[in-house]
Protein backbone atom coordinates (compact mmCIF):
# COMPACT_ATOMS: atom_id res chain seq x y z
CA UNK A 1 -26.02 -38.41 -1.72
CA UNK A 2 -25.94 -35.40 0.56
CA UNK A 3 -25.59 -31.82 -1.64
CA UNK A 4 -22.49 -30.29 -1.76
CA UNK A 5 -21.36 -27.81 1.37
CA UNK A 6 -19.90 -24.33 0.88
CA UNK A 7 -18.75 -21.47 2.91
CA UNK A 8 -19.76 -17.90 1.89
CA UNK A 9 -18.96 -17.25 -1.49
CA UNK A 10 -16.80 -14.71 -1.70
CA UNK A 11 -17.68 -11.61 -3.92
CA UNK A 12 -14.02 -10.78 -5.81
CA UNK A 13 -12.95 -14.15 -6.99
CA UNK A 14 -16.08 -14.85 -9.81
CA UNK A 15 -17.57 -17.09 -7.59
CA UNK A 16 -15.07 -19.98 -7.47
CA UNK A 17 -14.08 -21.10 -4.46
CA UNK A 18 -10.79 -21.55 -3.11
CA UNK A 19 -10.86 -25.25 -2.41
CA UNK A 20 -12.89 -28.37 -3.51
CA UNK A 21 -12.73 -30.90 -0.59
CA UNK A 22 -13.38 -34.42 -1.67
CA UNK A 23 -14.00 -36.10 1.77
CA UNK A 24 -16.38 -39.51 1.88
CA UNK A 25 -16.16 -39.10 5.76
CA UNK A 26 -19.07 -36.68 6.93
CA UNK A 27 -17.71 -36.19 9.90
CA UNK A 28 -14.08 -35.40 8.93
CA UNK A 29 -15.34 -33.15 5.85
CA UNK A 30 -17.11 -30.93 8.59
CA UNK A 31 -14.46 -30.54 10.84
CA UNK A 32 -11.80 -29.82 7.91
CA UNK A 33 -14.66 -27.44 6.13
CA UNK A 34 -15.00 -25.49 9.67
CA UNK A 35 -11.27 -25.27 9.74
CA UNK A 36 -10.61 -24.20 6.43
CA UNK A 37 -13.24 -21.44 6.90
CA UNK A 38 -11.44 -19.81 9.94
CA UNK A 39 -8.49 -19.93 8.09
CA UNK A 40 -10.07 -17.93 5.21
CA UNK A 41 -9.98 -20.85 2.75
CA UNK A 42 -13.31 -20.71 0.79
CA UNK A 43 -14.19 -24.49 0.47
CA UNK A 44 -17.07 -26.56 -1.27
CA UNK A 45 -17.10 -30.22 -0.18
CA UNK A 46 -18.22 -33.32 -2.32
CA UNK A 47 -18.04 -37.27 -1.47
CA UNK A 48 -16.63 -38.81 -4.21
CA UNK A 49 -14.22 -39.02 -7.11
CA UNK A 50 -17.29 -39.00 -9.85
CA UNK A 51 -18.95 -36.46 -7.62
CA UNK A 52 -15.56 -34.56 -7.51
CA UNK A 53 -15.26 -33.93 -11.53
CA UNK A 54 -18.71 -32.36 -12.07
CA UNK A 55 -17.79 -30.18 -9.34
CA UNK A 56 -14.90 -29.43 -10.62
CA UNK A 57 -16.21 -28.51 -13.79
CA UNK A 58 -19.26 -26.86 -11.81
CA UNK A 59 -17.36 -24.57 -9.40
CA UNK A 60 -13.96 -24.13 -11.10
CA UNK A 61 -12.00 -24.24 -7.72
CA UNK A 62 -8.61 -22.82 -7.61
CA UNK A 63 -7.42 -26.17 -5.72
CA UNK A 64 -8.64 -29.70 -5.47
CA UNK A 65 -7.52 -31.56 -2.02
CA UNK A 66 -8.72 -35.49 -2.39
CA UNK A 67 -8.96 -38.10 0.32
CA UNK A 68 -7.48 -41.55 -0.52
CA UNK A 69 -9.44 -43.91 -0.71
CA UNK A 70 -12.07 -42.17 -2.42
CA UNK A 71 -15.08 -43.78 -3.76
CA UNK A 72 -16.52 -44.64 -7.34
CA UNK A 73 -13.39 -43.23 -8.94
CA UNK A 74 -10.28 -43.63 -7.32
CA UNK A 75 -7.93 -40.31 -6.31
CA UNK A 76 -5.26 -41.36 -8.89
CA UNK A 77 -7.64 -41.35 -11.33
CA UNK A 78 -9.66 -38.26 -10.40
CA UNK A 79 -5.98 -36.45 -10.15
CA UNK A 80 -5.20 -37.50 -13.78
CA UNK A 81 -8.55 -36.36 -15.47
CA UNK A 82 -8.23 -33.37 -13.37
CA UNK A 83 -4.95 -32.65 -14.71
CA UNK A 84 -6.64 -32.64 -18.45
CA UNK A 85 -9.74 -31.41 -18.18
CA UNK A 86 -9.47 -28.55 -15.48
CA UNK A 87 -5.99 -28.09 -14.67
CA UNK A 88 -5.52 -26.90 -11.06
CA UNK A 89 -3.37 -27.68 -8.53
CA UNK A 90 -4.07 -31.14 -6.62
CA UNK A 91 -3.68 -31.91 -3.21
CA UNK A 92 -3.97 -35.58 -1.62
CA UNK A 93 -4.77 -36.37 1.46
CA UNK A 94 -4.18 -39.85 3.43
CA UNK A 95 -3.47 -42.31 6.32
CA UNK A 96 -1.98 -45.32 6.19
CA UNK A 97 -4.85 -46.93 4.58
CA UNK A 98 -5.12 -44.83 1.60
CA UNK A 99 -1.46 -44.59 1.31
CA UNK A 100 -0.74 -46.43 -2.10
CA UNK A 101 -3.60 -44.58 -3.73
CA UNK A 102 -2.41 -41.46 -2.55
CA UNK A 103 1.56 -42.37 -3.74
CA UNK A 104 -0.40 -43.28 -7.04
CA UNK A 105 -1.90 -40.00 -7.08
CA UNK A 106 1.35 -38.15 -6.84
CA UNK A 107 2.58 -39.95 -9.37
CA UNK A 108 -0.60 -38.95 -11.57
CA UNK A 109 0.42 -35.26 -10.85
CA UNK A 110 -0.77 -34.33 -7.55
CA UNK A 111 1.19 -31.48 -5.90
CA UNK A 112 1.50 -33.19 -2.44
CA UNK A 113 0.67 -36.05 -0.44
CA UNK A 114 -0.64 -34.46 3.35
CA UNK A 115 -1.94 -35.91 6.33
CA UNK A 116 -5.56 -37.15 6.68
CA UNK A 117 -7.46 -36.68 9.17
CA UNK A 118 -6.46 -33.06 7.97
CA UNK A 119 -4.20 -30.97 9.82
CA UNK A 120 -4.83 -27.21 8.88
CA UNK A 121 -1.63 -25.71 9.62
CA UNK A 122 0.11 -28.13 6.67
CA UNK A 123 -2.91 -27.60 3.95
CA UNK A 124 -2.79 -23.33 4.22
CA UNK A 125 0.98 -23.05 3.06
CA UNK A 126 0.45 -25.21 0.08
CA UNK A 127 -2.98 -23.37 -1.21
CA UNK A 128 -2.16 -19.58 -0.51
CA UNK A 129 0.93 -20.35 -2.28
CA UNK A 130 -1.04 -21.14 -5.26
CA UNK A 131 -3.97 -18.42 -4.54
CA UNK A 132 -2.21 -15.15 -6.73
CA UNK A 133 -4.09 -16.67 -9.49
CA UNK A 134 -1.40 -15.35 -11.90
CA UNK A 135 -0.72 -18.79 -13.21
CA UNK A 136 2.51 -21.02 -12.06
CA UNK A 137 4.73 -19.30 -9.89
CA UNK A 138 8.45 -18.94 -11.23
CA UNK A 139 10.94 -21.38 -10.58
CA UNK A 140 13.57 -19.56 -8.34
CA UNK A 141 17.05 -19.51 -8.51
CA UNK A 142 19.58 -18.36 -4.97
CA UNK A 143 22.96 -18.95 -5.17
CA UNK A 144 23.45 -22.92 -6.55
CA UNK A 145 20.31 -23.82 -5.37
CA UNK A 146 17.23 -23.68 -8.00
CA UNK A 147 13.65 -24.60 -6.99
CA UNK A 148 10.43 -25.29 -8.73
CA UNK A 149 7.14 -24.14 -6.82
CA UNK A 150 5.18 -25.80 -9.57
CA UNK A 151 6.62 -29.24 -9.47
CA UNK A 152 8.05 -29.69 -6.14
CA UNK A 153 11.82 -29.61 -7.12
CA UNK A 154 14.86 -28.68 -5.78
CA UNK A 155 18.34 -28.69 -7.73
CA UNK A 156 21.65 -28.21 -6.19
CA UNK A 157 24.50 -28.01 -9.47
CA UNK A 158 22.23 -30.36 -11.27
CA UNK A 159 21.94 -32.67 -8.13
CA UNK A 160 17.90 -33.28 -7.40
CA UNK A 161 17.49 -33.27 -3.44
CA UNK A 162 13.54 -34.83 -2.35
CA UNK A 163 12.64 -32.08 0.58
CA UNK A 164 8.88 -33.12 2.64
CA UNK A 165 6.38 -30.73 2.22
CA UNK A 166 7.13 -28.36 5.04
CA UNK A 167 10.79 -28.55 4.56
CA UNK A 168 10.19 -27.55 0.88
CA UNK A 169 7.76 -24.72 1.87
CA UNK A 170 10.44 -23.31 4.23
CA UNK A 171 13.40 -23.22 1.93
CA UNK A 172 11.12 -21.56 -0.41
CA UNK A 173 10.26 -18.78 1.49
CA UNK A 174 13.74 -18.22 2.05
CA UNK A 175 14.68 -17.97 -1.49
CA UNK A 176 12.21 -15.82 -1.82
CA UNK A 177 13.61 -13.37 0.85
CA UNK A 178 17.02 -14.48 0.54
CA UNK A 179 19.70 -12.27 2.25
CA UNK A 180 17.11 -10.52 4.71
CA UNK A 181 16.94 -11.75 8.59
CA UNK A 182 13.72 -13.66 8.92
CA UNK A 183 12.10 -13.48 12.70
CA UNK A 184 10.81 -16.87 14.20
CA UNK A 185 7.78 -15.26 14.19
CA UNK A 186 6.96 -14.37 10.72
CA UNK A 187 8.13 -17.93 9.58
CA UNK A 188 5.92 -19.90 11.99
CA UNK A 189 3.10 -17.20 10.75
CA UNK A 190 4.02 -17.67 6.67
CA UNK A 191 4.47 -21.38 7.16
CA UNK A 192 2.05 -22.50 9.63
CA UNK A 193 -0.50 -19.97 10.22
CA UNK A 194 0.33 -19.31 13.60
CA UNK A 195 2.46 -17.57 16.26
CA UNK A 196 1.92 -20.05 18.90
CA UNK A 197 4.10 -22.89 17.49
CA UNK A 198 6.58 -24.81 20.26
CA UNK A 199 9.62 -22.97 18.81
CA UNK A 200 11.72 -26.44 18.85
CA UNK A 201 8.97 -27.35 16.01
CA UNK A 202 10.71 -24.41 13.76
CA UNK A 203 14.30 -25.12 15.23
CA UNK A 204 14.35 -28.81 13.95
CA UNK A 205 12.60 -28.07 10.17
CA UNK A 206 15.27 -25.20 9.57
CA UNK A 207 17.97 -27.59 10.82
CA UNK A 208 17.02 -30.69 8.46
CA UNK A 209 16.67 -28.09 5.43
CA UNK A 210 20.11 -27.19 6.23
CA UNK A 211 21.27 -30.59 6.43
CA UNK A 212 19.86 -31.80 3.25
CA UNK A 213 21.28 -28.15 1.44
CA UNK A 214 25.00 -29.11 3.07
CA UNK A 215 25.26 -33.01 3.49
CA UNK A 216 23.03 -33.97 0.11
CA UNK A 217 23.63 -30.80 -2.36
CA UNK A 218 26.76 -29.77 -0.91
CA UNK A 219 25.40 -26.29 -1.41
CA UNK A 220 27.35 -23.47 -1.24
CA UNK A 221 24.22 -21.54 0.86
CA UNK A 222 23.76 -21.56 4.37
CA UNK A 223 20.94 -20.78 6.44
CA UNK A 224 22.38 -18.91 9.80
CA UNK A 225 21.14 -18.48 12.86
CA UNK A 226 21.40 -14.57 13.66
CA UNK A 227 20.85 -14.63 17.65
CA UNK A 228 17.78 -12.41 19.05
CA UNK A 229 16.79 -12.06 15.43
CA UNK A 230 15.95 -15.17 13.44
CA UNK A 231 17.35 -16.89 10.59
CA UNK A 232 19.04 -15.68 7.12
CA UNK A 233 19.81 -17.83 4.42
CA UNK A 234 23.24 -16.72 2.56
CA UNK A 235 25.38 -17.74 -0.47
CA UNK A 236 29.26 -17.82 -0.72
CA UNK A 237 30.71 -15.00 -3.74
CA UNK A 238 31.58 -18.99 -5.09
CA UNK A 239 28.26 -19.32 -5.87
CA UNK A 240 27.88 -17.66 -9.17
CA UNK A 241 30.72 -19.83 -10.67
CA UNK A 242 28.98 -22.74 -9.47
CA UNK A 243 25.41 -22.59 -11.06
CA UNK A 244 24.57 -25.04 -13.82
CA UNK A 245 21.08 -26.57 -15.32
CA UNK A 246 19.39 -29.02 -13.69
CA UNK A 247 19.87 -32.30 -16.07
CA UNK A 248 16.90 -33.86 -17.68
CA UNK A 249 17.47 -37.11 -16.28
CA UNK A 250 17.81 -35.78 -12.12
């Protein structure tokens, strides 16, 4: 068994690294761990799931992103002893081959399912929105529409809508600057890491978000197109009357 690999450790987080990278493919772990590096992401990589959870308790990473299938112990399991023994957020990662372990793995707690091989621009999002270190973010609340960074859910008047990954990240970041014109530009940068995305890419995500808030939640929010500017997402004066608590059983 090959050691683990690392990038430079970096000198203001006490030495843990940003990401644990469970990858049995050599060949796909170095191309993600080069990646990850030019995007900043300071990554140890390991083989497999045993191998994973003494380097979990070893390096204490701030994020754990697993292949499925994963050798010797299995991602679902790895996620759930993970989830007691080191709690940190869990990413999975799989093609159709490892997708029932990965679905298994969700269900075990993971945070999200992602592509494998690994596609960069949809792994950043989901750890620097997890890399303040000031525990779980706060669930957020715009108009009728409630989210939950933490456990990947969004409410509308109690109703539970099931947004992908980067339809979930991009409603987020509009709650979070709800009311203020957004530019193309410093979406694609927030969401994808770049400023060279084919703008349809963009176009499409905003317009299924706003499906799913209109045709699904019947939210009283809209996300608007404001020409030469970029997008704003807005709430109706009707919203306040319409806000109730998610229900336990949603």
């Amino acid at each position: 068994m090959s050691p683990p690999a690392r990038t430079t450790t970096g000198p203001d987080d006490e030495h843990s690294p940003d990401l644990l990278l469970v990858e049995p493919d050599e060949e796909l772990a170095a191309t993600a761990l080069a990646a990850l590096a030019g995007a900043g992401i300071e990554t140890v990589v390991c083989h497999d799931g045993a191998e994973a959870l003494l380097q979990v308790g070893a390096c204490q990473p701030h994020a754990v992103l697993l292949a499925a299938p994963l050798p010797v112990v299995g991602a679902a399991q790895v996620t759930a002893l993970i989830a007691r023994l080191h709690p940190v957020p869990v990413l999975v990662a799989a093609g159709p081959d490892g997708s029932e372990e990965a679905t298994a793995s969700v269900t075990a707690g993971a945070l999200a399912y992602v592509a494998r091989p690994y596609r960069i621009e949809e792994i950043v999002p989901l750890l620097r929105s997890h890399r303040t270190g000031g525990g779980a973010p706060r669930p957020l609340l715009v108009g009728d529409i409630q989210l939950d960074p933490a456990g990947f859910h969004v409410y509308v008047r109690s109703r539970s809508l099931q947004f992908p990954v980067r339809e979930f990240m991009l409603l987020r970041y509009f709650m979070e600057h709800a009311n203020r014109v957004i530019s193309r530009q410093e979406l694609t940068q927030a969401l994808w890491g770049s400023d060279r995305l084919d703008s349809n890419t963009l176009t499409v995500h905003i317009r299924r978000v706003r499906n799913r808030l209109r045709d699904e939640g019947e939210s009283c929010c809209t996300i608007d197109a404001i020409r030469g500017m970029g997008y704003r997402l807005e709430c109706s004066a009707s919203c306040s009357g319409r806000r109730t608590e998610p229900s336990p059983t949603a």
